[in-house]
C-alpha atoms as a PDB file:
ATOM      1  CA  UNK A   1       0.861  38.319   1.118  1.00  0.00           C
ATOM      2  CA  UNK A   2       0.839  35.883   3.989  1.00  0.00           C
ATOM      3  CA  UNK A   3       2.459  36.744   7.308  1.00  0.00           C
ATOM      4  CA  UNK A   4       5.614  35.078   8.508  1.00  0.00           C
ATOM      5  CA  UNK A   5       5.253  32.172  11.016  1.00  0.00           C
ATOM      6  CA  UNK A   6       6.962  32.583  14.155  1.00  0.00           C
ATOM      7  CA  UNK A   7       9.800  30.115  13.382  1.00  0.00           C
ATOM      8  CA  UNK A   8      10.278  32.433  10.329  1.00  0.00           C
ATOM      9  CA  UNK A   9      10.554  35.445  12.065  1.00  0.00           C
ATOM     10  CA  UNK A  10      14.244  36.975  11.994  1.00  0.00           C
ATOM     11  CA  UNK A  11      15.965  37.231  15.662  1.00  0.00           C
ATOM     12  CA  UNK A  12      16.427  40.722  16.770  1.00  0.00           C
ATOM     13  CA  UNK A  13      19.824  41.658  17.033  1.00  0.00           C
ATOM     14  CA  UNK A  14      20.713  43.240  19.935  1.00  0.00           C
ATOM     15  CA  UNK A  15      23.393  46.459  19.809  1.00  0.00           C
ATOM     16  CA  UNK A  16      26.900  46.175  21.387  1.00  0.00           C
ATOM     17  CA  UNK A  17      27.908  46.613  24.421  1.00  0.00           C
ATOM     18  CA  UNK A  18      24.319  47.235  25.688  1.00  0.00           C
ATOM     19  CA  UNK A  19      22.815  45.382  28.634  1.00  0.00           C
ATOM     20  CA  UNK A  20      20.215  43.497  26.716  1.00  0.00           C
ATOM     21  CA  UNK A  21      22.914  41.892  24.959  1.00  0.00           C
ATOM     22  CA  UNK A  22      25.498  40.977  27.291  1.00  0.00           C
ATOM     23  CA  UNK A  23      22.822  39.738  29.987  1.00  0.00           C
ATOM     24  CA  UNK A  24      22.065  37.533  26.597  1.00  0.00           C
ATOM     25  CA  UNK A  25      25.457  36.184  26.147  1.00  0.00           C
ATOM     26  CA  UNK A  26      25.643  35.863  30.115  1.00  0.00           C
ATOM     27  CA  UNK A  27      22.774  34.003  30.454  1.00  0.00           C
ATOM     28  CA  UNK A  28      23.525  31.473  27.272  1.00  0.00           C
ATOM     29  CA  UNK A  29      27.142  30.920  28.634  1.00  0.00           C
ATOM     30  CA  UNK A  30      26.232  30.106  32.430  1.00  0.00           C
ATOM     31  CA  UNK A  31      22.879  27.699  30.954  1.00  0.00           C
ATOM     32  CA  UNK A  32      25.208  25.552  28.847  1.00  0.00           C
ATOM     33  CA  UNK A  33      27.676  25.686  31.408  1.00  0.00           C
ATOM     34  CA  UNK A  34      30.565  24.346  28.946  1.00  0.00           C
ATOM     35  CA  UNK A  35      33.567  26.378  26.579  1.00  0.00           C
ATOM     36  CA  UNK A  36      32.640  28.172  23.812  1.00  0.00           C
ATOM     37  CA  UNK A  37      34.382  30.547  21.673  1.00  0.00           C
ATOM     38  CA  UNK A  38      33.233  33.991  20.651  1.00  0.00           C
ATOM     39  CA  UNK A  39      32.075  32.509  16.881  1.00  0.00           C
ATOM     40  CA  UNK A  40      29.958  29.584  18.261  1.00  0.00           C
ATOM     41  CA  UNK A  41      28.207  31.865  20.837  1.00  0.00           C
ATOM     42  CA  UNK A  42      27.423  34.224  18.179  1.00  0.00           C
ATOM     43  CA  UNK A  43      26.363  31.045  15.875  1.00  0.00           C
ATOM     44  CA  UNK A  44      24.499  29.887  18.694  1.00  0.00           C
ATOM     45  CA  UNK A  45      22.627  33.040  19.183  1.00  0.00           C
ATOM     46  CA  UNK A  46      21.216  32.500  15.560  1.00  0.00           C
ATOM     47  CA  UNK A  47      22.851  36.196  15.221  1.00  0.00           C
ATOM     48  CA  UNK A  48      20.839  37.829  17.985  1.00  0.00           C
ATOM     49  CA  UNK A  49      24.558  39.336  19.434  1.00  0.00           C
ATOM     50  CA  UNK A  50      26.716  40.097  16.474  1.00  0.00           C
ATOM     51  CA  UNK A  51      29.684  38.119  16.386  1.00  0.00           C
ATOM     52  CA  UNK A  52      32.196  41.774  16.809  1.00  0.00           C
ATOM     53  CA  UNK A  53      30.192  42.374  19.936  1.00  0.00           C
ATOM     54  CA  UNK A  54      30.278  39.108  21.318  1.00  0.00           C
ATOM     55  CA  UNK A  55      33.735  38.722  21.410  1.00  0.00           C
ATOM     56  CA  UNK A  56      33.761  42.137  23.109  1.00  0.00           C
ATOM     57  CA  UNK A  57      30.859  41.304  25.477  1.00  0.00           C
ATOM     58  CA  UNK A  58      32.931  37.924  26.713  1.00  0.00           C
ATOM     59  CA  UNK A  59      36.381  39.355  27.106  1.00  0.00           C
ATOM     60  CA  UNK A  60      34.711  42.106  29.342  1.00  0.00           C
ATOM     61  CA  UNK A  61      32.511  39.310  30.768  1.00  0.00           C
ATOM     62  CA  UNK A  62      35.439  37.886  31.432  1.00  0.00           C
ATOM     63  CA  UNK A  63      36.846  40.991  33.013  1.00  0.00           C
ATOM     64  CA  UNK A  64      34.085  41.523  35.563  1.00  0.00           C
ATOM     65  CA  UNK A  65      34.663  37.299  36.924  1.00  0.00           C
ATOM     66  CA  UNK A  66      31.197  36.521  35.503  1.00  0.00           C
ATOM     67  CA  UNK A  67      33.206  34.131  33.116  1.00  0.00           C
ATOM     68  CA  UNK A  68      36.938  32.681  33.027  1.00  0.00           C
ATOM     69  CA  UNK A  69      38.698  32.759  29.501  1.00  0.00           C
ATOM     70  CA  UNK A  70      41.095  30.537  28.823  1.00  0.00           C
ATOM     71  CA  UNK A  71      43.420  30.326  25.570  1.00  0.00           C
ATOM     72  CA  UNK A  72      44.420  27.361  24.104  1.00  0.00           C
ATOM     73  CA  UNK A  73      47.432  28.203  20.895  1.00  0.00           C
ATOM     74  CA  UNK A  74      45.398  31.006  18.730  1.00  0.00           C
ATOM     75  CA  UNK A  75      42.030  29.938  19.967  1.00  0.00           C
ATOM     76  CA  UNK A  76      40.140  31.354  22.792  1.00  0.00           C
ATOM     77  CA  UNK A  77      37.306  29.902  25.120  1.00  0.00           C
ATOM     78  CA  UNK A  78      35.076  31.626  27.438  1.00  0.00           C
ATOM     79  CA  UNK A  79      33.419  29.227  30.549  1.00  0.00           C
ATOM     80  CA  UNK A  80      30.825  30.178  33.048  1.00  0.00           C
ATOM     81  CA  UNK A  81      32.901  31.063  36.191  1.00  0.00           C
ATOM     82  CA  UNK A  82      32.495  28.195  38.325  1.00  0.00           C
ATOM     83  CA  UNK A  83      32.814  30.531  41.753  1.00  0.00           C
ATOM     84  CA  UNK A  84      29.687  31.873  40.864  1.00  0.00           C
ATOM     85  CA  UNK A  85      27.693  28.960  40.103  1.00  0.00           C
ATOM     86  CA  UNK A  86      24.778  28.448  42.515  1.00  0.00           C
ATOM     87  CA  UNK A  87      26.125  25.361  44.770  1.00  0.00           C
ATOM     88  CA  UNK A  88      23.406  22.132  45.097  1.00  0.00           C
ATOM     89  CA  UNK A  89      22.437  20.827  48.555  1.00  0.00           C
ATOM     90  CA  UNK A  90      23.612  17.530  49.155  1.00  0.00           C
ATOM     91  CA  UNK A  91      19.927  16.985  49.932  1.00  0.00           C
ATOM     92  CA  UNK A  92      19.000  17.450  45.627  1.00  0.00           C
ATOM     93  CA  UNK A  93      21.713  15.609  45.071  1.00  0.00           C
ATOM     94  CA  UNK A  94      20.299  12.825  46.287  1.00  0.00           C
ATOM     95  CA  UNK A  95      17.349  13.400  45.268  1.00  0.00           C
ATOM     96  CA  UNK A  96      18.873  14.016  41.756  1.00  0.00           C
ATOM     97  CA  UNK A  97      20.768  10.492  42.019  1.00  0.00           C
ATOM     98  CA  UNK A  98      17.333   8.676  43.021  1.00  0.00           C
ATOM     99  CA  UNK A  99      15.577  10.156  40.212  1.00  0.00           C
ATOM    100  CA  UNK A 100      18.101   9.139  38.045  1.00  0.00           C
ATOM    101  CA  UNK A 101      18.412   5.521  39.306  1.00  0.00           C
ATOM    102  CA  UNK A 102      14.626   5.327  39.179  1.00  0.00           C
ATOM    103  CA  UNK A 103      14.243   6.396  35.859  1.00  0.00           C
ATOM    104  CA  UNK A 104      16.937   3.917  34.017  1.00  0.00           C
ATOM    105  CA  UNK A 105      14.961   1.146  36.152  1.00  0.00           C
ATOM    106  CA  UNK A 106      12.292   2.356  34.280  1.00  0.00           C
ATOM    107  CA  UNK A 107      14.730   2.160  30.688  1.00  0.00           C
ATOM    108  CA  UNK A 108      15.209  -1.405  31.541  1.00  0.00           C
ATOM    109  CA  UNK A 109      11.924  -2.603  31.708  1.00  0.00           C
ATOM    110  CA  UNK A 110      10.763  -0.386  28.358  1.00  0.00           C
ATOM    111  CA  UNK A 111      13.673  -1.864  26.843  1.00  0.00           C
ATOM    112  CA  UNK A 112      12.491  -5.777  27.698  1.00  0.00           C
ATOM    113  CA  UNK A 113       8.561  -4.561  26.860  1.00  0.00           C
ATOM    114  CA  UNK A 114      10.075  -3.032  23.616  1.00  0.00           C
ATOM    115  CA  UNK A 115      12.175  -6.349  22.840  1.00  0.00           C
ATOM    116  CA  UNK A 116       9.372  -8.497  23.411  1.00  0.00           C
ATOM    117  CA  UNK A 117       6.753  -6.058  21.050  1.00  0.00           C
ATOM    118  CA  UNK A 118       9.332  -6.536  18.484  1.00  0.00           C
ATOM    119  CA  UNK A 119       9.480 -10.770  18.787  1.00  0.00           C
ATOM    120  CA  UNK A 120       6.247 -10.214  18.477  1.00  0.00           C
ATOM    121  CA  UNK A 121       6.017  -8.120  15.283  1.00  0.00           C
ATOM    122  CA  UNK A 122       8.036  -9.773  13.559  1.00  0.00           C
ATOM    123  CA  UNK A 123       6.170 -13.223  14.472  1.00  0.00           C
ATOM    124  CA  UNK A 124       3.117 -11.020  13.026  1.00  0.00           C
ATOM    125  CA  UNK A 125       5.053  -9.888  10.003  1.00  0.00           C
ATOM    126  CA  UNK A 126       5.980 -13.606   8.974  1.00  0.00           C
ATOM    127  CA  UNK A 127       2.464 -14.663   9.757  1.00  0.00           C
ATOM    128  CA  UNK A 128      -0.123 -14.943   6.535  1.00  0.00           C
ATOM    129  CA  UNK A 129      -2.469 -12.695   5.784  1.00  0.00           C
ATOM    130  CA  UNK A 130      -6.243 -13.125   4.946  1.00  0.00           C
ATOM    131  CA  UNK A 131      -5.253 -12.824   1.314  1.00  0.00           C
ATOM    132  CA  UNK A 132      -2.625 -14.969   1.937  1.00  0.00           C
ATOM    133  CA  UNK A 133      -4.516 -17.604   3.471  1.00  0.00           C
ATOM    134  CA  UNK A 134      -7.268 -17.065   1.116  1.00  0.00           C
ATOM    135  CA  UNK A 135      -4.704 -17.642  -1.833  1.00  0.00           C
ATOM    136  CA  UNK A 136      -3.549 -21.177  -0.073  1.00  0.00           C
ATOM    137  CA  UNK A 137      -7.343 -22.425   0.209  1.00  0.00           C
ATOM    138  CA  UNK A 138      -7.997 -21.750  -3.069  1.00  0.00           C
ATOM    139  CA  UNK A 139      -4.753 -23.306  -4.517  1.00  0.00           C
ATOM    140  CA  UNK A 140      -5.459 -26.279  -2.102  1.00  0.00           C
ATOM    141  CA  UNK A 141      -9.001 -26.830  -2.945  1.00  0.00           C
ATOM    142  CA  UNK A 142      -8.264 -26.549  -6.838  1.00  0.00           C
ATOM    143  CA  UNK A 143      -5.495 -29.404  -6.054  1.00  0.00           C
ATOM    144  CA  UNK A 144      -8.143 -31.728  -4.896  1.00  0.00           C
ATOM    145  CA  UNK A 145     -10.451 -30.907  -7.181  1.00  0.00           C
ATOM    146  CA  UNK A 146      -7.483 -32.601 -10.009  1.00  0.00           C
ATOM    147  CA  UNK A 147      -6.815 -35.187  -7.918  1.00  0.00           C
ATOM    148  CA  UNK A 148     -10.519 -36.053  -7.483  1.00  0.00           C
ATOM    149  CA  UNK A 149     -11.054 -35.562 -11.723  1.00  0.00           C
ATOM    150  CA  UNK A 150      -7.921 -37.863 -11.957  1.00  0.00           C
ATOM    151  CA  UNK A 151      -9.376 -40.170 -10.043  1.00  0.00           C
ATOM    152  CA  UNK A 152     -12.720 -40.087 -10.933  1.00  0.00           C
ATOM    153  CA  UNK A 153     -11.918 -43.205 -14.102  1.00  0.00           C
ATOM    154  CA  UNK A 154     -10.902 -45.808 -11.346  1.00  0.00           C
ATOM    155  CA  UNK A 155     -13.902 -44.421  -9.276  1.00  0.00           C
ATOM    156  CA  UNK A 156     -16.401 -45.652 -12.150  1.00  0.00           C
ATOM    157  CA  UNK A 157     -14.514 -49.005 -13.384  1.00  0.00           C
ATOM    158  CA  UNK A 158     -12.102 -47.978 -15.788  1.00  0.00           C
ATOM    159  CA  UNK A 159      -9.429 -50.542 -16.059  1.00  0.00           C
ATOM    160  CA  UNK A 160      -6.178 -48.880 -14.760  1.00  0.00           C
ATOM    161  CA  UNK A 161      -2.898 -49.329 -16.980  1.00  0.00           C
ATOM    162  CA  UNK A 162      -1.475 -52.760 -16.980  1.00  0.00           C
ATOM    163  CA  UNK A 163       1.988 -53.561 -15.828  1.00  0.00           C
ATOM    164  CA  UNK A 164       2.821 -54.343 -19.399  1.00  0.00           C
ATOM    165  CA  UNK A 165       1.938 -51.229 -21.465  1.00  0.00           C
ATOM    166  CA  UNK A 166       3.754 -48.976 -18.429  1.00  0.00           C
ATOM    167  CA  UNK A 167       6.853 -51.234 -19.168  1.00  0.00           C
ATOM    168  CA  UNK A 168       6.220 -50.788 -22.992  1.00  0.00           C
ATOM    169  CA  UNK A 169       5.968 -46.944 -21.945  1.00  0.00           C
ATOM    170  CA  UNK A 170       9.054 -47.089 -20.053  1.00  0.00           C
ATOM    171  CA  UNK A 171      10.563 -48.803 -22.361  1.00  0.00           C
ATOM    172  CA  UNK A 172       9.901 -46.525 -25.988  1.00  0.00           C
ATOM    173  CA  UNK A 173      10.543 -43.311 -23.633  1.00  0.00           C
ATOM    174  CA  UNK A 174      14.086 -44.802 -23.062  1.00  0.00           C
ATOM    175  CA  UNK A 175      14.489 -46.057 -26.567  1.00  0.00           C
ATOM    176  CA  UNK A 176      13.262 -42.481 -28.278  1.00  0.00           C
ATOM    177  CA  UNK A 177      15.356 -40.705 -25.467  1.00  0.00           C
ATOM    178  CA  UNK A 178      18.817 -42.347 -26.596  1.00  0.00           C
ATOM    179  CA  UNK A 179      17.764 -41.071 -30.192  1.00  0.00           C
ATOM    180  CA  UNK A 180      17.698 -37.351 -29.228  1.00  0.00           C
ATOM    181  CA  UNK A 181      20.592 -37.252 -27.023  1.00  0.00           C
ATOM    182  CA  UNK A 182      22.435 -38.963 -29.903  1.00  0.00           C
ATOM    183  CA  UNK A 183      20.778 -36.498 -32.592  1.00  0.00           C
ATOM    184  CA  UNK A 184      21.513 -33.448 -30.584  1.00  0.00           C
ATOM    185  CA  UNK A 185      25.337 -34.660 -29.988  1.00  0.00           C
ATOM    186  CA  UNK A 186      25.739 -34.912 -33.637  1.00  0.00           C
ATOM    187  CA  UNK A 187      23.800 -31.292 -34.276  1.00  0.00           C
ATOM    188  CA  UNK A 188      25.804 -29.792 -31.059  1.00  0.00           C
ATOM    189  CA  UNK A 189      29.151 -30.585 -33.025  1.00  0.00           C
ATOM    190  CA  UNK A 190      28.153 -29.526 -36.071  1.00  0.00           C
ATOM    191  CA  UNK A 191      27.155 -26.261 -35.042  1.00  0.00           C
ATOM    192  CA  UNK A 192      30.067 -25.385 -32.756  1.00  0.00           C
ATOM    193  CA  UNK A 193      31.949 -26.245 -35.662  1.00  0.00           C
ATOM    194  CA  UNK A 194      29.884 -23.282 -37.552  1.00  0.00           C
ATOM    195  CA  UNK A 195      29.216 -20.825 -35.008  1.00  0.00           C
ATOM    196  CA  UNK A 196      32.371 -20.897 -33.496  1.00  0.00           C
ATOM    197  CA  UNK A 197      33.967 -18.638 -35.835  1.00  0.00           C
ATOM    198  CA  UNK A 198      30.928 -16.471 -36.330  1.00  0.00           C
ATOM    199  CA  UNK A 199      30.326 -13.194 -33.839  1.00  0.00           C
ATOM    200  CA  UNK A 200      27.289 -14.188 -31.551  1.00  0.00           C
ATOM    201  CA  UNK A 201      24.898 -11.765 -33.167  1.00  0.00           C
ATOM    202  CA  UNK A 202      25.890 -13.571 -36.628  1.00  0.00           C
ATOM    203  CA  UNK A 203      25.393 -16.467 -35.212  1.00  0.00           C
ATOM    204  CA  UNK A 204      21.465 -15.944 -33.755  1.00  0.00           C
ATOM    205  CA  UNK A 205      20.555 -14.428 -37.401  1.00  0.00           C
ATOM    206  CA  UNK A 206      22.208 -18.020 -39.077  1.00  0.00           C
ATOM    207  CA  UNK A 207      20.414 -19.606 -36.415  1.00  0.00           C
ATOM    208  CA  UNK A 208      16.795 -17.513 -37.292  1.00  0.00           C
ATOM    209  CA  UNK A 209      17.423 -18.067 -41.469  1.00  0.00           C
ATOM    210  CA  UNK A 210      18.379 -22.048 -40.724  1.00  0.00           C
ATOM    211  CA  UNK A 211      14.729 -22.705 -38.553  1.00  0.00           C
ATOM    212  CA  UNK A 212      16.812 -23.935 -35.810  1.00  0.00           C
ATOM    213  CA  UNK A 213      14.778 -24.564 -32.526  1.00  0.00           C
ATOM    214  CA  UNK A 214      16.900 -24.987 -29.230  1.00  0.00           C
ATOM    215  CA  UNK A 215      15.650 -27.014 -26.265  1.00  0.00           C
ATOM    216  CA  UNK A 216      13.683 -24.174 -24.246  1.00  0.00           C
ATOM    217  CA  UNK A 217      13.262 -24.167 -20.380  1.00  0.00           C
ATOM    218  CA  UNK A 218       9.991 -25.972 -20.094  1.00  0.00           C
ATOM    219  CA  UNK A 219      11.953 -28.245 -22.358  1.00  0.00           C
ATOM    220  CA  UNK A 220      14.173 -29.236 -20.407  1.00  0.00           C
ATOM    221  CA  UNK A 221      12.149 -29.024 -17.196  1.00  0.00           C
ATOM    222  CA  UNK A 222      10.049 -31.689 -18.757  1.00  0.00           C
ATOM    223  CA  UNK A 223      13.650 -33.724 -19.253  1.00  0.00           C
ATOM    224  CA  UNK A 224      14.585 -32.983 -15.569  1.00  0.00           C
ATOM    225  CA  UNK A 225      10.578 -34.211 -14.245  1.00  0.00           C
ATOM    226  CA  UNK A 226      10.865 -37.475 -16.253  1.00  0.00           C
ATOM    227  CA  UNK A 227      14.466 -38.266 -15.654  1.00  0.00           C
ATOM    228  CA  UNK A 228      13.962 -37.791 -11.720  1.00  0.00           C
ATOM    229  CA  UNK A 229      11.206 -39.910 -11.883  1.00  0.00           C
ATOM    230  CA  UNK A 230      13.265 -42.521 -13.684  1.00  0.00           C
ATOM    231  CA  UNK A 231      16.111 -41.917 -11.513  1.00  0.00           C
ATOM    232  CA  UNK A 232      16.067 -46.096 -10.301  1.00  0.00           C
ATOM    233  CA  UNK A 233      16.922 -47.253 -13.727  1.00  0.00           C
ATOM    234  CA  UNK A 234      20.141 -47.583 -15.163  1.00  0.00           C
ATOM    235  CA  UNK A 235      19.874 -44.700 -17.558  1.00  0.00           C
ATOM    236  CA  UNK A 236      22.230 -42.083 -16.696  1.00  0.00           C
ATOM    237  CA  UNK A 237      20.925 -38.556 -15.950  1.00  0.00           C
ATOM    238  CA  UNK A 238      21.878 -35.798 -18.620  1.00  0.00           C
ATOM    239  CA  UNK A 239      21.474 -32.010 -18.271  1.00  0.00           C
ATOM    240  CA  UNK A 240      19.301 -29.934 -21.496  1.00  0.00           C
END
């Protein structure tokens, strides 16, 4: 069986009223320098000073001037006695203050260096990879190799599409295009008049037994395409 790690190994409690453990609860108290009450010191301790024995240990702390209690209601807080408390020269003070003011000089300018690492990761971020780019040559060049194909028939001689047959074109596509919106019209009333009192799902199954095909998307993007590129005429634009 494998040993405990040191993080794993339990804290030794220490007995009482015994030196070991009040020079513990001493030494905690003055280094945190702040009020605590007899259950966070013992929490603190991770159980090292029982929590019985700590509250004993403070109040006699207390009793001896190492610490001042204080009682707030029910509750009861033990602080490091601040007559005791080693004084600092003005000289570290200083020194202290200098230190400080140096190092949040130095905050500032990590902060700007850190700002402008991020401007610049993002830039990176929105920036296209080599698959990415690779993807966009590869589109691009299959693009003009269409265009060239498509061109290719003018390139040898063939005649190119008079002005007449385009304006027959135009013309049957508008004709033939009247004749389905008027068809669908007449099938669209018909089959509210049907469907409407029929649940949904009753509806789809009369809809599967009749054969009935509804406009799908690439339908009606081909309707959208062909009416934006007649969008000059008078022929007013429908939705599918």
């Amino acid at each position: 069986m494998a040993t405990k790690t040191k993080s794993e190994a339990k804290v030794p409690v220490l007995k009482g009223q015994e030196a070991p453990a009040e020079a513990k609860v001493l030494q905690y108290v003055k280094k945190m320098n702040r009020p605590y009450g007899a259950v966070d010191v013992a929490a603190n301790l991770k159980g090292a000073v029982p929590k019985t024995a700590t509250q004993k240990i403070l109040v006699a702390l207390a009793e001896k001037g190492e610490l001042v209690q204080k009682t707030y209601g029910k509750t009861t807080f033990f602080v490091a006695n601040q007559a005791n408390m080693e004084s600092i020269p003005g000289e570290k003070i200083t020194a202290i203050e200098s230190e400080i003011k140096s190092i949040e000089e130095e905050n500032k300018l990590l902060a700007v260096e850190i700002k402008s690492s991020a401007a610049e990761l993002a830039k990176v971020k929105t920036t296209p990879t080599n698959i990415d780019l690779q993807n966009q040559i590869e589109q691009t060049e299959a693009a003009i190799a269409e265009m060239t194909a498509r061109l290719e028939p003018l390139r040898s001689g063939a005649p190119p599409i008079s002005a007449e047959d385009l304006a027959q074109v135009n013309a049957d596509w508008t004709k033939w295009r009247a004749e389905w919106v008027r068809r669908k019209k007449i099938f669209t009333t018909f089959w509210h008049m049907i469907s409407d009192t029929l649940p949904p799902q009753e509806a789809r199954v009369l809809e599967e037994d009749l054969g009935i095909e509804l406009d799908t998307p690439e339908h009606c993007a081909i309707e959208r395409e062909l009416l934006a590129q007649k969008s000059g005429n008078s022929l007013k634009r429908k939705r599918c």
